[in-house]
PDB file of N, CA and C in Angstrom:
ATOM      1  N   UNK A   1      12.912  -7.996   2.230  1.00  0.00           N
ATOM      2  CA  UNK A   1      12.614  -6.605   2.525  1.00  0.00           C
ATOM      3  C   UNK A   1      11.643  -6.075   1.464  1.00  0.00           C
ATOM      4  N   UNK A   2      10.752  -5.013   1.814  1.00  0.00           N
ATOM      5  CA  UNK A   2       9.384  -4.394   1.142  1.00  0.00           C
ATOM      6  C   UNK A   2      10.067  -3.429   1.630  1.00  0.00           C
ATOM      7  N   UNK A   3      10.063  -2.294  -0.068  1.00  0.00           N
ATOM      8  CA  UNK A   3       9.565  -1.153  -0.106  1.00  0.00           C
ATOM      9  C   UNK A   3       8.420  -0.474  -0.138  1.00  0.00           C
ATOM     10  N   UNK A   4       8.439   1.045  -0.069  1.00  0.00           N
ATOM     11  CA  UNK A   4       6.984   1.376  -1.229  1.00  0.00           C
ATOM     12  C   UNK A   4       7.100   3.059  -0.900  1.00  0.00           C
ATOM     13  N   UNK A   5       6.848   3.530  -1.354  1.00  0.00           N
ATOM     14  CA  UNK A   5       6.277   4.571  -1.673  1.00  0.00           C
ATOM     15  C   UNK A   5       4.717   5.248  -1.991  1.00  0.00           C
ATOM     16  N   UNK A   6       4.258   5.981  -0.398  1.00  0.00           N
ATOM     17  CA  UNK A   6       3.624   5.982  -0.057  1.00  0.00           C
ATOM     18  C   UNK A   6       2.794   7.719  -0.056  1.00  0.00           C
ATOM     19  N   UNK A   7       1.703   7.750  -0.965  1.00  0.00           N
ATOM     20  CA  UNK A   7       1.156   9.226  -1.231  1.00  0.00           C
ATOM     21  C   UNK A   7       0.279   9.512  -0.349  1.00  0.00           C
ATOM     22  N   UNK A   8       0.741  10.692   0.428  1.00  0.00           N
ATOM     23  CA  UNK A   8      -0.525  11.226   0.982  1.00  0.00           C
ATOM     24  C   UNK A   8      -1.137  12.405   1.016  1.00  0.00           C
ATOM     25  N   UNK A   9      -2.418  12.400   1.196  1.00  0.00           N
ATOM     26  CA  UNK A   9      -3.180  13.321   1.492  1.00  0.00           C
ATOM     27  C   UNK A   9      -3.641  14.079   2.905  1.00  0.00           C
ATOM     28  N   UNK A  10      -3.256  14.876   3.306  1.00  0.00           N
ATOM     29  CA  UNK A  10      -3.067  16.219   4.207  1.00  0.00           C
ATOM     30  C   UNK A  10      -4.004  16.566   4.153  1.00  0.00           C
ATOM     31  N   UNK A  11      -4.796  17.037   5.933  1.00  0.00           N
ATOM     32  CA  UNK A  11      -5.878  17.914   6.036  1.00  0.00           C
ATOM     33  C   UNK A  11      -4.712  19.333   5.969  1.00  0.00           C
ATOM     34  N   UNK A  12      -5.698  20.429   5.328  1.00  0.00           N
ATOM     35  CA  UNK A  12      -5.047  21.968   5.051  1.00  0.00           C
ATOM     36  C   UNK A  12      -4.329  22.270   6.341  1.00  0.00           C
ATOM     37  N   UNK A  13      -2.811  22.727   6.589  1.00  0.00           N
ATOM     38  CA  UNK A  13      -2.564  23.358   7.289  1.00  0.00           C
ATOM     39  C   UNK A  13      -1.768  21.983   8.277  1.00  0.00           C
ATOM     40  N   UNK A  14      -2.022  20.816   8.232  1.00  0.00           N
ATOM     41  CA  UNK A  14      -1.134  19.886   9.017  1.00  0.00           C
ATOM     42  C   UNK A  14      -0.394  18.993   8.602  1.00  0.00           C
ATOM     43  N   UNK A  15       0.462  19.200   6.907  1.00  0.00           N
ATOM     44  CA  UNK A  15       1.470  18.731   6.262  1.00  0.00           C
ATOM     45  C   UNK A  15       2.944  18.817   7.580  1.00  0.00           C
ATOM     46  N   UNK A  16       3.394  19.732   7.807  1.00  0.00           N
ATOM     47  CA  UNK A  16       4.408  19.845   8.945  1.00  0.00           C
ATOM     48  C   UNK A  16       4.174  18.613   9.995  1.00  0.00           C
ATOM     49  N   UNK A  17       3.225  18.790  10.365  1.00  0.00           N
ATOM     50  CA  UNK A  17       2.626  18.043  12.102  1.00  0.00           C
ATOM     51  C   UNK A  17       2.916  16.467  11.049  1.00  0.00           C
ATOM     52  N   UNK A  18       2.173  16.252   9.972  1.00  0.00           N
ATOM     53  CA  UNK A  18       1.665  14.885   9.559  1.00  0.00           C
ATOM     54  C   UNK A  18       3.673  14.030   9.718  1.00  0.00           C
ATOM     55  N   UNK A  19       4.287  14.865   8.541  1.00  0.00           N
ATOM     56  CA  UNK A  19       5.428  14.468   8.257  1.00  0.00           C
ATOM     57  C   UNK A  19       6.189  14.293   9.562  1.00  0.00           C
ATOM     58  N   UNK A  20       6.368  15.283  10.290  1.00  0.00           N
ATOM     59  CA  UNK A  20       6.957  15.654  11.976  1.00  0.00           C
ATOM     60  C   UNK A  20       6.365  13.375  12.151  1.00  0.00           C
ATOM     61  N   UNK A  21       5.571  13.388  12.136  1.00  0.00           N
ATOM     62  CA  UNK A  21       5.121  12.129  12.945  1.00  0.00           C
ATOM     63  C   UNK A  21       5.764  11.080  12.186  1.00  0.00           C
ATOM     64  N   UNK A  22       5.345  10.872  11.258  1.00  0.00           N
ATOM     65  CA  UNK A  22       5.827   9.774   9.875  1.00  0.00           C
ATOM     66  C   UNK A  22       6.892   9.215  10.350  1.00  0.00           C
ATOM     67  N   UNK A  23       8.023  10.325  10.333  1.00  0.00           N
ATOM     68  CA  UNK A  23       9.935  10.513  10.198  1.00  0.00           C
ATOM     69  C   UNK A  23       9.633   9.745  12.233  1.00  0.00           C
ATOM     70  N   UNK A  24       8.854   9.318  12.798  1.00  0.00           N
ATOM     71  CA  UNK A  24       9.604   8.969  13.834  1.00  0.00           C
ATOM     72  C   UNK A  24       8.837   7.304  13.689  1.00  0.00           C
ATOM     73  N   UNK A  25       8.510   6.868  12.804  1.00  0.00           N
ATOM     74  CA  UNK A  25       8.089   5.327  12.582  1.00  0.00           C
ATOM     75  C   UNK A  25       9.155   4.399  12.012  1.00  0.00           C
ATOM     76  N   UNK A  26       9.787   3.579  12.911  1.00  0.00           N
ATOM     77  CA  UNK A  26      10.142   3.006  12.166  1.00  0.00           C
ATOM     78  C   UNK A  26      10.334   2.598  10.788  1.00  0.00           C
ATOM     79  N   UNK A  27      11.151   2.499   9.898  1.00  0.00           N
ATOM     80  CA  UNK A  27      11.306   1.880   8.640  1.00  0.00           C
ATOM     81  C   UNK A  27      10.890   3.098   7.560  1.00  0.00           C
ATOM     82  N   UNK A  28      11.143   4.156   8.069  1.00  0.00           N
ATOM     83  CA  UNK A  28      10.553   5.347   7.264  1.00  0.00           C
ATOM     84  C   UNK A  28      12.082   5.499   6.629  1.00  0.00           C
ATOM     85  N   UNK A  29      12.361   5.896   5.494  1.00  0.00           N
ATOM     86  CA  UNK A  29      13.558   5.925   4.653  1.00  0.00           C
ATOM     87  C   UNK A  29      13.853   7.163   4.834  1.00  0.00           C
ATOM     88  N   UNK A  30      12.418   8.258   4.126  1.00  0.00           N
ATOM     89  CA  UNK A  30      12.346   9.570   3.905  1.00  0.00           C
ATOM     90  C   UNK A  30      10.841  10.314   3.838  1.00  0.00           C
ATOM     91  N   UNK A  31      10.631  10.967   4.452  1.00  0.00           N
ATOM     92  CA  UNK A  31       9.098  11.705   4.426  1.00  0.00           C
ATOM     93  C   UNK A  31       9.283  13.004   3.403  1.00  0.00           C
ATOM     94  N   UNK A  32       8.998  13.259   2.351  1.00  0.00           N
ATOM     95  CA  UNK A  32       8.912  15.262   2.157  1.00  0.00           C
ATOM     96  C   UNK A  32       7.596  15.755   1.821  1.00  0.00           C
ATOM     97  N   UNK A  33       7.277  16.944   2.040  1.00  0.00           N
ATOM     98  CA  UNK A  33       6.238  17.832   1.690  1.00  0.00           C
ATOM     99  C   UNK A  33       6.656  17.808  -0.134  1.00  0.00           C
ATOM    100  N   UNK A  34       5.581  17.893  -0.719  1.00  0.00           N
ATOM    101  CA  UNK A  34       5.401  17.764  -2.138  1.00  0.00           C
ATOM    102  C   UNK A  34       4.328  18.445  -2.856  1.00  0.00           C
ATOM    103  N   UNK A  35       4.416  18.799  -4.129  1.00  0.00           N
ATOM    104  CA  UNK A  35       3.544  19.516  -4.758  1.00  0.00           C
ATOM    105  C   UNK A  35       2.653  18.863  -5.859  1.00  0.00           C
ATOM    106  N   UNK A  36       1.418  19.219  -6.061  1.00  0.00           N
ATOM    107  CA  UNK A  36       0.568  17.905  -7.466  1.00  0.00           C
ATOM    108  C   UNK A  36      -0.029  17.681  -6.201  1.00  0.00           C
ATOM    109  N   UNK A  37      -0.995  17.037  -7.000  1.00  0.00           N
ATOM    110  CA  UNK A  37      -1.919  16.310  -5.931  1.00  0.00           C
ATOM    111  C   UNK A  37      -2.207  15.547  -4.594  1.00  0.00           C
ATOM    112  N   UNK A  38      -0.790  15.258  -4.395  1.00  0.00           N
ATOM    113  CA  UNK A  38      -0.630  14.821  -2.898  1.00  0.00           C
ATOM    114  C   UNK A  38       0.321  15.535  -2.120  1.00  0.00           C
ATOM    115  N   UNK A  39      -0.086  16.080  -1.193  1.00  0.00           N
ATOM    116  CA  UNK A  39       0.455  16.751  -0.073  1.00  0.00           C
ATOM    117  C   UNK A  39       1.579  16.483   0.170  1.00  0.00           C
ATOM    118  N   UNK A  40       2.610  15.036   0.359  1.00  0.00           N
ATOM    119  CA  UNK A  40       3.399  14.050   1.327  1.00  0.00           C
ATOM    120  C   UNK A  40       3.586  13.053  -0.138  1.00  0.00           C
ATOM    121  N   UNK A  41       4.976  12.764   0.521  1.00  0.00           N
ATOM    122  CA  UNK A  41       5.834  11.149  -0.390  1.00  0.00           C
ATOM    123  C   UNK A  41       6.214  10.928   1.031  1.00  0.00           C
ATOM    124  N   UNK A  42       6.010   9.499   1.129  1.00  0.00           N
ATOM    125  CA  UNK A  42       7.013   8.534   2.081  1.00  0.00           C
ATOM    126  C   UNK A  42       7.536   6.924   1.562  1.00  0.00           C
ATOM    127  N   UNK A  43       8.774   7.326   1.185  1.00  0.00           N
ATOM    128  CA  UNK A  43       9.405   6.267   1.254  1.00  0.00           C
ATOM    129  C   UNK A  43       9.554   5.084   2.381  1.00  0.00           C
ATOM    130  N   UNK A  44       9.341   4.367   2.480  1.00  0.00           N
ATOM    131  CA  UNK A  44       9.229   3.156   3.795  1.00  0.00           C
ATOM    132  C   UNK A  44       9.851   1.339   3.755  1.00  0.00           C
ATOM    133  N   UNK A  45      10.039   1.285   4.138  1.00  0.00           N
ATOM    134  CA  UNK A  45      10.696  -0.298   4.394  1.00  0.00           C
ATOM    135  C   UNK A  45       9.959  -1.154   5.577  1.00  0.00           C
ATOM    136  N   UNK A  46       9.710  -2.019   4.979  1.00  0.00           N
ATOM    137  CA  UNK A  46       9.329  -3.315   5.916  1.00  0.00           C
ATOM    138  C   UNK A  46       9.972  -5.117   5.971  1.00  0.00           C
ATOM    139  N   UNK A  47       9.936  -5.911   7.009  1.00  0.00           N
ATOM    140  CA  UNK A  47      10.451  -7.031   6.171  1.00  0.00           C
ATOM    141  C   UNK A  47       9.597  -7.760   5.243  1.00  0.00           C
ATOM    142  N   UNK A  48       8.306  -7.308   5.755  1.00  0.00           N
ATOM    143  CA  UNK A  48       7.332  -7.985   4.624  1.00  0.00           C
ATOM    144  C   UNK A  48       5.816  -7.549   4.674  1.00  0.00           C
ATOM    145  N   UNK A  49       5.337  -7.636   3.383  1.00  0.00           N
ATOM    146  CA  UNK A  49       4.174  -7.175   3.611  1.00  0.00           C
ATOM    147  C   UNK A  49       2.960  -6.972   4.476  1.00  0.00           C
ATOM    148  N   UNK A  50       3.046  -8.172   5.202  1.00  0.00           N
ATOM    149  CA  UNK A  50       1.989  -7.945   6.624  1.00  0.00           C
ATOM    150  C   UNK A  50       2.761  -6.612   7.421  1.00  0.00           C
ATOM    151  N   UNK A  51       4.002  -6.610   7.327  1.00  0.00           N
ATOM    152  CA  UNK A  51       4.490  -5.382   8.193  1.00  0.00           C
ATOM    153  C   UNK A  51       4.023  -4.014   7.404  1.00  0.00           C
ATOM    154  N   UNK A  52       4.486  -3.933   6.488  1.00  0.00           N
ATOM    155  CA  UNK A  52       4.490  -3.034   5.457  1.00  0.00           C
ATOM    156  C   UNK A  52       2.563  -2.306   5.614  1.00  0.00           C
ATOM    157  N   UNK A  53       1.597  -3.204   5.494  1.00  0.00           N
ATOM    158  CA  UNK A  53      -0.035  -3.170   5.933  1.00  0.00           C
ATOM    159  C   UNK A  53       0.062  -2.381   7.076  1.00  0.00           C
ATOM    160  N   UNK A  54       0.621  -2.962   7.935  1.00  0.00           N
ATOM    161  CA  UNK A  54       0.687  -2.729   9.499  1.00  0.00           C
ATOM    162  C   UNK A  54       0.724  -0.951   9.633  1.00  0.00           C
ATOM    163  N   UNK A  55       2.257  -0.835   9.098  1.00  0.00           N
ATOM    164  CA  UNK A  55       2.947   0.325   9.250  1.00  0.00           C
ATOM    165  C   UNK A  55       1.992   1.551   8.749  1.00  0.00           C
ATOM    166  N   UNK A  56       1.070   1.071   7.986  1.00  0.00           N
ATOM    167  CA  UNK A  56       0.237   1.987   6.799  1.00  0.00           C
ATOM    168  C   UNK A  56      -0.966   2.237   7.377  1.00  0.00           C
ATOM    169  N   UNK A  57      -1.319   1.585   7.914  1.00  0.00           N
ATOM    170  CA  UNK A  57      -2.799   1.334   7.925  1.00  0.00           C
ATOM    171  C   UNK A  57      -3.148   1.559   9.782  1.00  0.00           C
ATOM    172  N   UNK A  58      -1.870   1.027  10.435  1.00  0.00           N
ATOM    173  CA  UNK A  58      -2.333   0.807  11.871  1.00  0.00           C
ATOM    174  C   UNK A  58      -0.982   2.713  12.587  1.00  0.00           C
ATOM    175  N   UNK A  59      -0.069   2.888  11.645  1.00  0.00           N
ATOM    176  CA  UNK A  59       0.856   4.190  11.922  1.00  0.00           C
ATOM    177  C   UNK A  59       0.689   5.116  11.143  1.00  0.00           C
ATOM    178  N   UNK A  60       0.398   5.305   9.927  1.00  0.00           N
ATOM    179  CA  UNK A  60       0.630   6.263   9.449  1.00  0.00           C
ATOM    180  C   UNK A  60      -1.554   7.088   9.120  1.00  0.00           C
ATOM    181  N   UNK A  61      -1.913   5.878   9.083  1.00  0.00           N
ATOM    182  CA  UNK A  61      -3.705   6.268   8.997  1.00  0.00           C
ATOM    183  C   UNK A  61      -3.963   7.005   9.856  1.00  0.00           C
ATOM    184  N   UNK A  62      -3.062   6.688  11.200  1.00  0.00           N
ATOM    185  CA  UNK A  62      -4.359   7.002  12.548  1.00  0.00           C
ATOM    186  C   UNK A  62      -3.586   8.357  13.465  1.00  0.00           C
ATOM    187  N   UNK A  63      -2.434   8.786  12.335  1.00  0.00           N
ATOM    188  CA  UNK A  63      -1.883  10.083  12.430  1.00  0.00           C
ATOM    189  C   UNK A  63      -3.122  11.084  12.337  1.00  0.00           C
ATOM    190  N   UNK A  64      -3.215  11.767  13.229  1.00  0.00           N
ATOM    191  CA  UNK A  64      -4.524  13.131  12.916  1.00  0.00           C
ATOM    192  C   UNK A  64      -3.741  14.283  12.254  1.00  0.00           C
ATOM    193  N   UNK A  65      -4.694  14.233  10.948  1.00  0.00           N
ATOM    194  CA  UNK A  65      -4.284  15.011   9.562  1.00  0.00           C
ATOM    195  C   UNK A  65      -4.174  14.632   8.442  1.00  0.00           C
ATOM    196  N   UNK A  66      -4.050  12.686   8.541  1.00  0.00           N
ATOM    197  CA  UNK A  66      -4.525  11.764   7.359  1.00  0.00           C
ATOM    198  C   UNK A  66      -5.540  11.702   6.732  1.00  0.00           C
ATOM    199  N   UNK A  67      -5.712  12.208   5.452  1.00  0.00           N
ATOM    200  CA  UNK A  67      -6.911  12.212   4.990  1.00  0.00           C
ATOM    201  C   UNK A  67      -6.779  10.715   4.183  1.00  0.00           C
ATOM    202  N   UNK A  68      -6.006  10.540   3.535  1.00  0.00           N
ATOM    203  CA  UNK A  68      -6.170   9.253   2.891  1.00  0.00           C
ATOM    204  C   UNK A  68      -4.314   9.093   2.142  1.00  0.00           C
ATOM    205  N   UNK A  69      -4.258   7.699   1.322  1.00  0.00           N
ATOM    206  CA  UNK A  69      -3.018   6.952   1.403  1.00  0.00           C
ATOM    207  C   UNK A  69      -3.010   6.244   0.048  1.00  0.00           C
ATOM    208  N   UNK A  70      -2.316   6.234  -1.280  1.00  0.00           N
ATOM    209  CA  UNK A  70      -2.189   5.730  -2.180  1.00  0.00           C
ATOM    210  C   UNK A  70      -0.817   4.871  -2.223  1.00  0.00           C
ATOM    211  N   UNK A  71      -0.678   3.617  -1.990  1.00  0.00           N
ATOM    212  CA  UNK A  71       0.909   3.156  -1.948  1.00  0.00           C
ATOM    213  C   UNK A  71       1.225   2.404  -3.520  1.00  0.00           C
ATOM    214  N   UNK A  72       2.084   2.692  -3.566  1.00  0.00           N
ATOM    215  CA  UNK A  72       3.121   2.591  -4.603  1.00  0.00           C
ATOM    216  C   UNK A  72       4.094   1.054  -4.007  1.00  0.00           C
ATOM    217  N   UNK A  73       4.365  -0.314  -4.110  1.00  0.00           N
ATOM    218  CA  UNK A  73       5.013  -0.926  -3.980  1.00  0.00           C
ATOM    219  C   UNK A  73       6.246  -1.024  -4.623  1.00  0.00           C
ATOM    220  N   UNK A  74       7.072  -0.856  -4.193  1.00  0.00           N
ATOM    221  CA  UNK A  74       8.727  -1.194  -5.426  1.00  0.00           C
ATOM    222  C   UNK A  74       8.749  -2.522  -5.667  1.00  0.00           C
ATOM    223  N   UNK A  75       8.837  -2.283  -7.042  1.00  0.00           N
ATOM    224  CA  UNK A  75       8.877  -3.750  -7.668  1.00  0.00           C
ATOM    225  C   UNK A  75      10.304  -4.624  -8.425  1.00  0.00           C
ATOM    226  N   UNK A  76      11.204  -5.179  -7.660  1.00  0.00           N
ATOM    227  CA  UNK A  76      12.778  -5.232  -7.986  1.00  0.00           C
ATOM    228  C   UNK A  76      12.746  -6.161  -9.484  1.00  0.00           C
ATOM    229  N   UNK A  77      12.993  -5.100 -10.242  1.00  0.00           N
ATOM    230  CA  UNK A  77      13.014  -5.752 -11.881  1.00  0.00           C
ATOM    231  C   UNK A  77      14.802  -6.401 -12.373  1.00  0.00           C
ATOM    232  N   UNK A  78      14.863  -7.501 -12.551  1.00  0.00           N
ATOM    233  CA  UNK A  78      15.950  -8.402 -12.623  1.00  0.00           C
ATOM    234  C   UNK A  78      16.476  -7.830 -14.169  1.00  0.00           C
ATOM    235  N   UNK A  79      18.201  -7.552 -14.104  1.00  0.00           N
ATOM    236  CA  UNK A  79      18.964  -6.887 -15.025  1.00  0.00           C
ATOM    237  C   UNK A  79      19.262  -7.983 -16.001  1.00  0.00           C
TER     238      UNK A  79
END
């Protein structure tokens, strides 16, 4: 399993609509509206990185109101 945490950037005025869409994709953990420089956090799950690409690039890009996408991968650090 792939995490990540996923920043986005919002055209003005369609943070609601963007997130509204996100929260119905599969493997979405948690979507919220956020403050600082990126509009949107989405937490997400995949079984693996080709999915994880997929989900980003082919679901959450071609949402109208995506301006752009900084991902964050979780990286499982051994105790």
């Amino acid at each position: 399993m792939v995490r990540a945490y996923v920043l986005l950037t919002v055209e003005i005025g369609k943070v609601e609509k963007v997130i509204g869409e996100i929260k119905k994709i599969p493997g979405v953990i948690k979507a919220d509206a956020v403050t600082g420089p990126y509009d949107a956090i989405v937490h997400i799950e995949a079984t693996d990185l080709g999915e994880l690409t997929r989900k980003i690039l082919h679901d959450i890009h071609n949402i109208d109101g995506v301006i752009d996408t900084t991902t964050a991968i979780v990286v499982e650090l051994e105790e």
